[in-house]
Structures are given as structure tokens and as C-alpha cells.
Protein backbone atom coordinates (compact mmCIF):
# COMPACT_ATOMS: atom_id res chain seq x y z
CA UNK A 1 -73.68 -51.53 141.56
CA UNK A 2 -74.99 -55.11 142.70
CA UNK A 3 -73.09 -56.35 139.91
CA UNK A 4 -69.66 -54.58 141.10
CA UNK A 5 -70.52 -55.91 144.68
CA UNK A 6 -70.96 -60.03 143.70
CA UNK A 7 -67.96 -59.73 141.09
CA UNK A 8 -65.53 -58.68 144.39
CA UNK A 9 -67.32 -61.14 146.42
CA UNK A 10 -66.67 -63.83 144.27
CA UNK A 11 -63.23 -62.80 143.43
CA UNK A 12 -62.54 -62.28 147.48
CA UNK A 13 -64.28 -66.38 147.56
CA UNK A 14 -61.47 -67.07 145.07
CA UNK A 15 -58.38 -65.77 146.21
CA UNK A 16 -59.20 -67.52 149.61
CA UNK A 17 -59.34 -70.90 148.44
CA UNK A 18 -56.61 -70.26 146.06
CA UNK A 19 -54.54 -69.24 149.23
CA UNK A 20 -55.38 -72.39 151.55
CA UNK A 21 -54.77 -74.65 148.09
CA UNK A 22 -51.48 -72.95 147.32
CA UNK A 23 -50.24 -73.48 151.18
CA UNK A 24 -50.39 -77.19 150.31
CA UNK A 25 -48.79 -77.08 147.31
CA UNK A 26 -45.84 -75.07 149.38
CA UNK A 27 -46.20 -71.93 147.72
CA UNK A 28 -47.65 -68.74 150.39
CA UNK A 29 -50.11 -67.58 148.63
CA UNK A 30 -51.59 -67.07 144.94
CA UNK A 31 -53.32 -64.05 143.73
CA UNK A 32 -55.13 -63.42 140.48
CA UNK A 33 -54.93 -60.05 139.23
CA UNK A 34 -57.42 -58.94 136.58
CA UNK A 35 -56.80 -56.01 133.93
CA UNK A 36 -58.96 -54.71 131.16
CA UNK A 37 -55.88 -56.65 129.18
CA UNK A 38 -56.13 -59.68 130.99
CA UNK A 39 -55.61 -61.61 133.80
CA UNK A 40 -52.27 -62.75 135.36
CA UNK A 41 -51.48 -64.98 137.79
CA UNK A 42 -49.08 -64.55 140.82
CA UNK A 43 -47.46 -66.79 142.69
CA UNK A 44 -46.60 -65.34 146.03
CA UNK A 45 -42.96 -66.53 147.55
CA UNK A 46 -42.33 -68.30 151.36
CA UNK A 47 -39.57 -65.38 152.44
CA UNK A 48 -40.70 -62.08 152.95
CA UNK A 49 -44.35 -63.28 154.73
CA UNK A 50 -44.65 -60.01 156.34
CA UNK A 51 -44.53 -58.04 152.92
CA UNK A 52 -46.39 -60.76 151.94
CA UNK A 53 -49.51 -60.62 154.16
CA UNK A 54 -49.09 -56.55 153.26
CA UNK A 55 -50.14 -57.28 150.02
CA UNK A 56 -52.81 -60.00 150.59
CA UNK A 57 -54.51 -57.60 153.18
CA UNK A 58 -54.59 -54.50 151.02
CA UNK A 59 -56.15 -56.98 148.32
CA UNK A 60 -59.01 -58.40 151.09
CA UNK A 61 -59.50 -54.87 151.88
CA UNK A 62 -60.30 -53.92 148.18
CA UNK A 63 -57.20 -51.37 148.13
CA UNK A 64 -56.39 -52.30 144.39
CA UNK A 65 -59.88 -52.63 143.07
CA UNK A 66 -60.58 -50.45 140.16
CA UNK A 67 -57.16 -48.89 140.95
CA UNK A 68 -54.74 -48.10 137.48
CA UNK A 69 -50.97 -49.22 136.33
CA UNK A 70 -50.28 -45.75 136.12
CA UNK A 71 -46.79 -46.97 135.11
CA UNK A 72 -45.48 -48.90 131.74
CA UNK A 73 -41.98 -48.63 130.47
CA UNK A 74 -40.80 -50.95 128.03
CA UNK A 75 -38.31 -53.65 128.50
CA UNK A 76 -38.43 -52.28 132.64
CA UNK A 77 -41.78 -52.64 134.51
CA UNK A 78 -45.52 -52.07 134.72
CA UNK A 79 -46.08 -50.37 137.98
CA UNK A 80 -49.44 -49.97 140.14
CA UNK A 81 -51.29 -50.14 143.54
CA UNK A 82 -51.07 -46.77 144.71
CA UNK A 83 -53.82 -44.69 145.95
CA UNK A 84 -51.88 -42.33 147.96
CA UNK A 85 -53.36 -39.03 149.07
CA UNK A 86 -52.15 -35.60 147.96
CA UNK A 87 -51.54 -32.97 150.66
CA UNK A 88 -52.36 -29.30 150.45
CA UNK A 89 -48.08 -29.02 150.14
CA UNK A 90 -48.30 -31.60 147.21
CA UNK A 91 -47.32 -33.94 149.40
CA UNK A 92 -48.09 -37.74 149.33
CA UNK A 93 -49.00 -39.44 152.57
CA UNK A 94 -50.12 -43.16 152.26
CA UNK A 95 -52.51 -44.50 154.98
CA UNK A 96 -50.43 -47.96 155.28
CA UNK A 97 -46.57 -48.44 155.24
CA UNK A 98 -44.57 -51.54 156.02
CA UNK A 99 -40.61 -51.89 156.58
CA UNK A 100 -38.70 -53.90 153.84
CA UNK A 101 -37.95 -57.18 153.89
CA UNK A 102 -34.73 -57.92 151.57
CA UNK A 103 -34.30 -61.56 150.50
CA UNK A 104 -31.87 -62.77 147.65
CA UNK A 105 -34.97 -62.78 145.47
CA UNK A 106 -33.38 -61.58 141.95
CA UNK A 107 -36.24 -59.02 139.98
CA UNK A 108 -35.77 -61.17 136.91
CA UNK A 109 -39.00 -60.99 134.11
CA UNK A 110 -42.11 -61.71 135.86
CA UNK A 111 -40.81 -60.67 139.53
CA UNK A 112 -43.83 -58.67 141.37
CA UNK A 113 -42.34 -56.82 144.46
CA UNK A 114 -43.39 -53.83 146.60
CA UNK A 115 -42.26 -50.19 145.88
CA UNK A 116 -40.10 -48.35 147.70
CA UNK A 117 -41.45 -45.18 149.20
CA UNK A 118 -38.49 -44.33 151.08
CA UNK A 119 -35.58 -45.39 148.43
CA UNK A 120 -32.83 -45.46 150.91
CA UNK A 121 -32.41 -49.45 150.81
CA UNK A 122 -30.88 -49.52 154.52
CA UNK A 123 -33.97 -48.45 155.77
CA UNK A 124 -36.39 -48.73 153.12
CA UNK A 125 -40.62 -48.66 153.83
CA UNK A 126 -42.81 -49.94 151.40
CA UNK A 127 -46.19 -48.11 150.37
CA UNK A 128 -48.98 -49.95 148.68
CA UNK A 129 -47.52 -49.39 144.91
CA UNK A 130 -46.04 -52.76 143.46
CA UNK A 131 -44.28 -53.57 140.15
CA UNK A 132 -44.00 -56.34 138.07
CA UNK A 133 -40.53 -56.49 135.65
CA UNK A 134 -41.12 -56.72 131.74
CA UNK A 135 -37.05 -56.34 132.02
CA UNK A 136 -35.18 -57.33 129.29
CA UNK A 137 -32.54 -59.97 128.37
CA UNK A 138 -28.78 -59.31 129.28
CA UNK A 139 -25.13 -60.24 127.87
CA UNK A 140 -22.69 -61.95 130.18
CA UNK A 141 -20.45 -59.06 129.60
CA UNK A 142 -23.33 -56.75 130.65
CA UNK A 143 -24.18 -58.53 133.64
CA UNK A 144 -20.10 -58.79 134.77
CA UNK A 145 -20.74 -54.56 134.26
CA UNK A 146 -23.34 -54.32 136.44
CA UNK A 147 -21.71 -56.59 139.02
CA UNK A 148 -18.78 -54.30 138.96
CA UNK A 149 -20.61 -50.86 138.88
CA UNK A 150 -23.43 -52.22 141.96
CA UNK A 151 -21.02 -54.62 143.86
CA UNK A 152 -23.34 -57.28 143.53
CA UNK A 153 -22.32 -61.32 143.08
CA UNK A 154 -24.42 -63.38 140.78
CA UNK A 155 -24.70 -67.06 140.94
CA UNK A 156 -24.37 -69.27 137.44
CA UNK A 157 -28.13 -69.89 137.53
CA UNK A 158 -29.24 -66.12 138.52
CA UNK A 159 -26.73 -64.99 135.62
CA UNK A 160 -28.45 -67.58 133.48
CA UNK A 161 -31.71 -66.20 134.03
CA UNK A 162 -30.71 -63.00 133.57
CA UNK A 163 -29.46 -64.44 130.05
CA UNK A 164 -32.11 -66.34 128.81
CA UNK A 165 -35.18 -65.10 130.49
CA UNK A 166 -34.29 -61.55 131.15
CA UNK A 167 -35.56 -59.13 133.77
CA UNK A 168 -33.49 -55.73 135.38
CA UNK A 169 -30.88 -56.68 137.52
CA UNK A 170 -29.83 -53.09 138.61
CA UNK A 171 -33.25 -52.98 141.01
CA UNK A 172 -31.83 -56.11 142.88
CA UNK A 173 -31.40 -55.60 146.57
CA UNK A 174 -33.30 -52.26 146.55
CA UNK A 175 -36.43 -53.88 146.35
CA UNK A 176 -37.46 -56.93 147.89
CA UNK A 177 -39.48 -59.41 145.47
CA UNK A 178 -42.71 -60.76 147.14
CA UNK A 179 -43.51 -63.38 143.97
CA UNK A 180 -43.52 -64.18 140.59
CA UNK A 181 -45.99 -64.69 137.61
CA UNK A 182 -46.49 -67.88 137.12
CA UNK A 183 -49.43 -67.59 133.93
């Protein structure tokens, strides 16, 4: 149990000077995440701060320690971070909630952003549970579908990213993306 204490310790040590170094270098914040798989590295994005400091304080408060991706579709998203409570009605109440933040983030592969508890995006409150996109690559004739069939507008370099690098371009603008993997 010492162990498990001084491992959180020192990763709590970490992520605070990674967070005062990554304000210089003009990024919000950085966060390591650690699997049984590996680790990743997130880069956290300047819009969105409130989301933002959502997810940095349910990581000082040791929210996602030892907690599961309970999620993992292929060529979509690896999903985790919740530790919501089941009710006596099988209902699922979550201690902490926060109101979304939309930017013009795009969820292309890599994109980390908070889960929707509520889903309807005009009002939309975020629960503890984020995502990260696996996605998958997309044709410019696919992408011109999906512009058609979700009214949204991509610009040449979103639409490039969305060619060459991939991601899911359907969840844009119903979730707001907080960062990005950056290793």
C-alpha cells in the first residue's frame, strides 16, 4: 500500500511541473496517462479552460486512478473515466458535472474530449468519462456526405486531416475536445 501511495505522489509531483512547464511553452496543461499498455501523453488545448481545469482536478483528486477504459471500438474511440454510482432504480448519478464548452476543435485521431452525459448538444453536461478517437481515415467524397447529412462546413486543412490522419468527424460539435495526444 506504501508503494501505491509514493507512485501517486510522485505522479501528482509530475503532472504539476509538467503543467507550470507546458504554460510556458503556450500549451494549458499536459497530462500523462498511464495504462497497463502504456503510457500516452496529452496535450491539453487553451479554449475550453473550464472543461479543462474539470479534468485536471478530477486527476489531482485521484478520480481516474486505478479506474478502467471500459470502452474500445475499433477505428472509433477508447473511452474511460467514469466511476459513476448506480442507484437502487439502475440509475447513474455522478458526484461532479460540468456544462459544455463547444469550440471548433475537430475530434480528428488522437482528440481526448469529455463525454456527454446529457447528449442533447444545446445544453449538453459533461460527467467525468472522456474519450480519446482511434477514428479512422476518410474519402473527400465521404467527408462532402457527412457535411451534407450533419450540416457541418469543413475547412481545406480540417478536411485534410480528416484525409490523411483520420479521426470521426460525425462526433464534431457534440462534444467539445479538451486536447490532443501528442506521444
Amino acid at each position: 500500500m506504501h508503494k501505491n501511495t509514493y507512485y501517486i505522489s510522485l505522479a501528482f509531483f509530475i503532472s504539476i511541473q509538467l503543467f507550470f512547464s507546458s504554460c510556458i511553452s503556450g500549451k494549458y496543461a499536459v497530462v500523462e496517462i498511464s495504462t497497463d499498455y502504456g503510457e500516452m501523453t496529452v496535450a491539453l488545448n487553451e479554449e475550453s479552460k473550464g472543461l479543462n481545469d474539470f479534468f485536471l482536478n478530477n486527476i489531482k483528486s485521484g478520480m481516474y486512478d486505478s479506474s478502467l477504459f471500459h470502452r474500445s471500438i475499433k477505428d472509433f474511440v477508447i473511452q474511460g473515466g467514469e466511476r459513476a454510482q448506480v442507484g437502487d432504480s439502475n440509475t447513474v448519478t455522478y458526484n461532479t458535472l460540468i456544462k459544455d464548452e463547444p469550440n471548433n476543435n475537430i475530434n480528428k485521431r488522437g482528440a481526448i474530449a469529455l463525454a456527454n452525459v446529457n447528449r442533447d448538444s444545446s445544453n449538453a453536461i459533461n460527467g467525468p468519462g472522456f474519450y480519446i478517437v482511434t477514428g479512422r481515415k476518410f474519402s473527400s467524397t465521404e467527408l462532402g456526405q457527412i457535411e451534407s447529412y450533419f450540416g457541418i462546413t469543413y475547412d481545406e486543412e480540417q478536411r485534410g486531416v480528416y484525409i490523411e490522419t483520420g479521426g470521426m468527424p460525425h462526433l464534431d460539435g457534440k462534444f467539445t475536445v479538451i486536447g490532443e495526444v501528442s506521444s
